[in-house]
C-alpha atoms as a PDB file:
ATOM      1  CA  UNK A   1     -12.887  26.511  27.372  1.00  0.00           C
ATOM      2  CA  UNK A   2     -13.328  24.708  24.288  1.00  0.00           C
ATOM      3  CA  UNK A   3     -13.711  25.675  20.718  1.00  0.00           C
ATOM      4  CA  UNK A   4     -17.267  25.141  20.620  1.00  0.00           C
ATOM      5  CA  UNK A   5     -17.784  27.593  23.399  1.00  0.00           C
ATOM      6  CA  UNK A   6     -18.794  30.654  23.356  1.00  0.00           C
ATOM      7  CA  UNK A   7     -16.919  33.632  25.516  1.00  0.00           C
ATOM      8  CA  UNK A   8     -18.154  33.279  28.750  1.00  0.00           C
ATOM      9  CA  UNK A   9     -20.274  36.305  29.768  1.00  0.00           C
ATOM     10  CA  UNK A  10     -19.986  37.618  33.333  1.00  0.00           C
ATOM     11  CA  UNK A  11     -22.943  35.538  34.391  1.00  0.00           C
ATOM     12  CA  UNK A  12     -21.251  32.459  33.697  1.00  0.00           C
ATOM     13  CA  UNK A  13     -18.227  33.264  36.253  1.00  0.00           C
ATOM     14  CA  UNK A  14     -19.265  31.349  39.307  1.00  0.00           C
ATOM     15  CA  UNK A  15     -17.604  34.133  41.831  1.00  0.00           C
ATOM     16  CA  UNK A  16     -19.182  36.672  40.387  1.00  0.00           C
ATOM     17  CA  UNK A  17     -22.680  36.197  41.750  1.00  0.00           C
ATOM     18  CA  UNK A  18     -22.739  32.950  43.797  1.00  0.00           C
ATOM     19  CA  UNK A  19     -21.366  32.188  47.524  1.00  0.00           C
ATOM     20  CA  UNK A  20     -18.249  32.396  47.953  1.00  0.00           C
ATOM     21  CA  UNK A  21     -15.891  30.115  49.919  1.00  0.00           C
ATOM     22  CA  UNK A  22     -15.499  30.556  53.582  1.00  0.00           C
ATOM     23  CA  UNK A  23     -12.403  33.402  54.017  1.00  0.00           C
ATOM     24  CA  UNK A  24     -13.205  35.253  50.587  1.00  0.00           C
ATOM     25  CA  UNK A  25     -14.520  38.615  50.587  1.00  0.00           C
ATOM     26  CA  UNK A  26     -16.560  39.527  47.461  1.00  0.00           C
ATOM     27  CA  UNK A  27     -16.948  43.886  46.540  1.00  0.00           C
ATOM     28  CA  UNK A  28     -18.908  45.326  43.625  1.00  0.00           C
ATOM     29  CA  UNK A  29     -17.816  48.433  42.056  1.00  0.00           C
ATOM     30  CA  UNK A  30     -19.961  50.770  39.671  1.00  0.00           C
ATOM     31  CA  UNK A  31     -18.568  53.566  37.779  1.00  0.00           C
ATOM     32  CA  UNK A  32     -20.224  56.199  35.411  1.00  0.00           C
ATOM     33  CA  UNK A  33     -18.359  56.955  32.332  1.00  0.00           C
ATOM     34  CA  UNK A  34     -15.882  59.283  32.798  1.00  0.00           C
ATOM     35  CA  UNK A  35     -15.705  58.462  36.553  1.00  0.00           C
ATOM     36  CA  UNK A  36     -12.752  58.047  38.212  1.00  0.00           C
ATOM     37  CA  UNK A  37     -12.430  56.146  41.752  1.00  0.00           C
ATOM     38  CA  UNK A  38      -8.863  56.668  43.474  1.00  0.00           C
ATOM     39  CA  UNK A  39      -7.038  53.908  45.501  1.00  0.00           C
ATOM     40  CA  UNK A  40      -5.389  54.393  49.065  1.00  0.00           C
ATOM     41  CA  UNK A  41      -1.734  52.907  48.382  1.00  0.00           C
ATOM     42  CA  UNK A  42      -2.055  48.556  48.681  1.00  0.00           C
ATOM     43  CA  UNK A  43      -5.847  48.464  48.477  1.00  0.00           C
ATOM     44  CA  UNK A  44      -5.466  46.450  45.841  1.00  0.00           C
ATOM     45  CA  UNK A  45      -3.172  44.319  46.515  1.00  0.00           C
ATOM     46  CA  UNK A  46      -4.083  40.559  46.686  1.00  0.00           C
ATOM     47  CA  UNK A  47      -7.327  40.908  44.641  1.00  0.00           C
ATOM     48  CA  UNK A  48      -8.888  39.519  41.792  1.00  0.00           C
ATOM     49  CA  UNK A  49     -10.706  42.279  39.986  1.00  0.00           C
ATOM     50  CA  UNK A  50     -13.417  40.569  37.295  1.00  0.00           C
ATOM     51  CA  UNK A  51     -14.851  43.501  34.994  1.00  0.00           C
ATOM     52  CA  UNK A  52     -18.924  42.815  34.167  1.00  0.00           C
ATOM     53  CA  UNK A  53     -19.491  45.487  31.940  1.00  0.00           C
ATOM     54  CA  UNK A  54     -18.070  48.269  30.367  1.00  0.00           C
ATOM     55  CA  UNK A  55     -14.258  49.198  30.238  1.00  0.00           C
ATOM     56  CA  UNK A  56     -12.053  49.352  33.443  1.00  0.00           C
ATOM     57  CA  UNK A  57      -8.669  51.580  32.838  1.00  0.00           C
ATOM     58  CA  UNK A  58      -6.267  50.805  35.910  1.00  0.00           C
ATOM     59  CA  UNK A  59      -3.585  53.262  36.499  1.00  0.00           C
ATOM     60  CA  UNK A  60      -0.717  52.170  38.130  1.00  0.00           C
ATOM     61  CA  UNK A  61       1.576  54.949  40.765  1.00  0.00           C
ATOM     62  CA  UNK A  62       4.577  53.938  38.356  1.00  0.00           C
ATOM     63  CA  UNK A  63       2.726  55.929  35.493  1.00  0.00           C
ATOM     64  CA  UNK A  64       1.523  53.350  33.692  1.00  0.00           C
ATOM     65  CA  UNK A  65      -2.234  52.519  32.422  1.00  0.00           C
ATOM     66  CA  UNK A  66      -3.866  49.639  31.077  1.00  0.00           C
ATOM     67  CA  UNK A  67      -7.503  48.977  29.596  1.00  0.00           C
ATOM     68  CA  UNK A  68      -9.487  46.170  30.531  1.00  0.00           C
ATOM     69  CA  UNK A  69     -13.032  45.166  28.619  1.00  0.00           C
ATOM     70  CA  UNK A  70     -16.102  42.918  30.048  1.00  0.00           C
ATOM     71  CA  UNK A  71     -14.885  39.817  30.691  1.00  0.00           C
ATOM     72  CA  UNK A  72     -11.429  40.292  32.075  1.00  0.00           C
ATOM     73  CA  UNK A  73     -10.147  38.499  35.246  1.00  0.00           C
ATOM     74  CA  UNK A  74      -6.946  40.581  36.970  1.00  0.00           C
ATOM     75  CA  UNK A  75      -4.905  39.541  39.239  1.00  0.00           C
ATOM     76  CA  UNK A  76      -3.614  43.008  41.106  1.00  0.00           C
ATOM     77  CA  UNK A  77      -1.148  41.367  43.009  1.00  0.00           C
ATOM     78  CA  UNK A  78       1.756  43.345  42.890  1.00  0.00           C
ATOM     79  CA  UNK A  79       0.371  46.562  40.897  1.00  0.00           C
ATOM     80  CA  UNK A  80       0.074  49.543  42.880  1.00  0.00           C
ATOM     81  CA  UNK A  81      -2.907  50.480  41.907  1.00  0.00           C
ATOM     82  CA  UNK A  82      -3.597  54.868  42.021  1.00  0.00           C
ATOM     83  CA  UNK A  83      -6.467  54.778  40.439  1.00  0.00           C
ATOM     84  CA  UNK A  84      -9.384  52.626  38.149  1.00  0.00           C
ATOM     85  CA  UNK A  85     -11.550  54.703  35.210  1.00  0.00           C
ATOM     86  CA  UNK A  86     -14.196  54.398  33.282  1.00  0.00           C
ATOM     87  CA  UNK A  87     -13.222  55.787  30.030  1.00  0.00           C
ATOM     88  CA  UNK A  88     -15.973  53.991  28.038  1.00  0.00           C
ATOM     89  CA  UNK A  89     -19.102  55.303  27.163  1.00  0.00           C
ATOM     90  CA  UNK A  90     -21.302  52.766  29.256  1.00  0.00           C
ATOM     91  CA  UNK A  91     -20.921  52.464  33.033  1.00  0.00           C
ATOM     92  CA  UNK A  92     -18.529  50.128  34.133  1.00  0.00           C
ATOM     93  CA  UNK A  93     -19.763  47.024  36.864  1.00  0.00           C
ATOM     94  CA  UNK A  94     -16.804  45.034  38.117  1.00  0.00           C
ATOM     95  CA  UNK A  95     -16.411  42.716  41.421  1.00  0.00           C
ATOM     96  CA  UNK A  96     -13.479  42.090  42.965  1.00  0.00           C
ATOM     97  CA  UNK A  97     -12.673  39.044  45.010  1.00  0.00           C
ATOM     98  CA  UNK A  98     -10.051  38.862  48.607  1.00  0.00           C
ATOM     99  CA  UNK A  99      -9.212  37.029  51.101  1.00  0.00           C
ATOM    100  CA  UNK A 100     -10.692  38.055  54.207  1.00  0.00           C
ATOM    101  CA  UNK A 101      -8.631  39.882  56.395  1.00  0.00           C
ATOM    102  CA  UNK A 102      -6.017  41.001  53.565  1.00  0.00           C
ATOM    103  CA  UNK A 103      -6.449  44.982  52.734  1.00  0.00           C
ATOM    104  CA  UNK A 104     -10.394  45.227  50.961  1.00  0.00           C
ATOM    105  CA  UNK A 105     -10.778  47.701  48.163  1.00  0.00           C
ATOM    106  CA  UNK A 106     -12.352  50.806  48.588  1.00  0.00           C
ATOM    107  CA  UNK A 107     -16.650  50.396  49.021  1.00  0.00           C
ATOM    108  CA  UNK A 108     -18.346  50.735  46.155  1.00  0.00           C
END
């Protein structure tokens, strides 16, 4: 992205609404704020998570948590994800991306 470009805003990320190559598996998850949507151990793992709107907080089994705002592309390979929140005050829209036949995130 160049200096004379704007941020990109989530309509401009070609996964997040257009077809997706053959073998990728595309999930859209909706919170409320103050929702909180728990994770089966590895359902995570492999995925690109790409947050629309709102503010995704990821917590992690090893304790740790992390904030993410609209816009941000995460790669949860390796993070063992518990748990994603919406702390924010608007409802959070994110879509995450896999490979078919590697572990799917939890339905919407």
């Amino acid at each position: 992205m160049g200096p004379d470009r704007d941020d990109p805003t989530p309509h401009d990320l070609p996964f997040v609404d257009r077809a997706l190559p053959a073998g990728m598996h595309r999930t859209h998850l909706a919170l409320l704020p103050g929702e909180r949507r728990p994770s089966a151990p590895g359902a995570w793992e492999g995925a690109l998570l790409v947050i629309e709107s709102g503010t995704a907080t990821i917590e992690c089994r090893a304790g740790g948590r992390r904030s993410f705002t609209a816009g941000s592309i995460l790669a949860l390979t390796g993070i063992d994800v518990v748990a994603i929140r919406n702390d924010g005050l608007e409802p959070l829209l994110a879509v995450s991306i896999t490979r078919t036949g590697e572990s799917e995130p939890p339905d919407r």
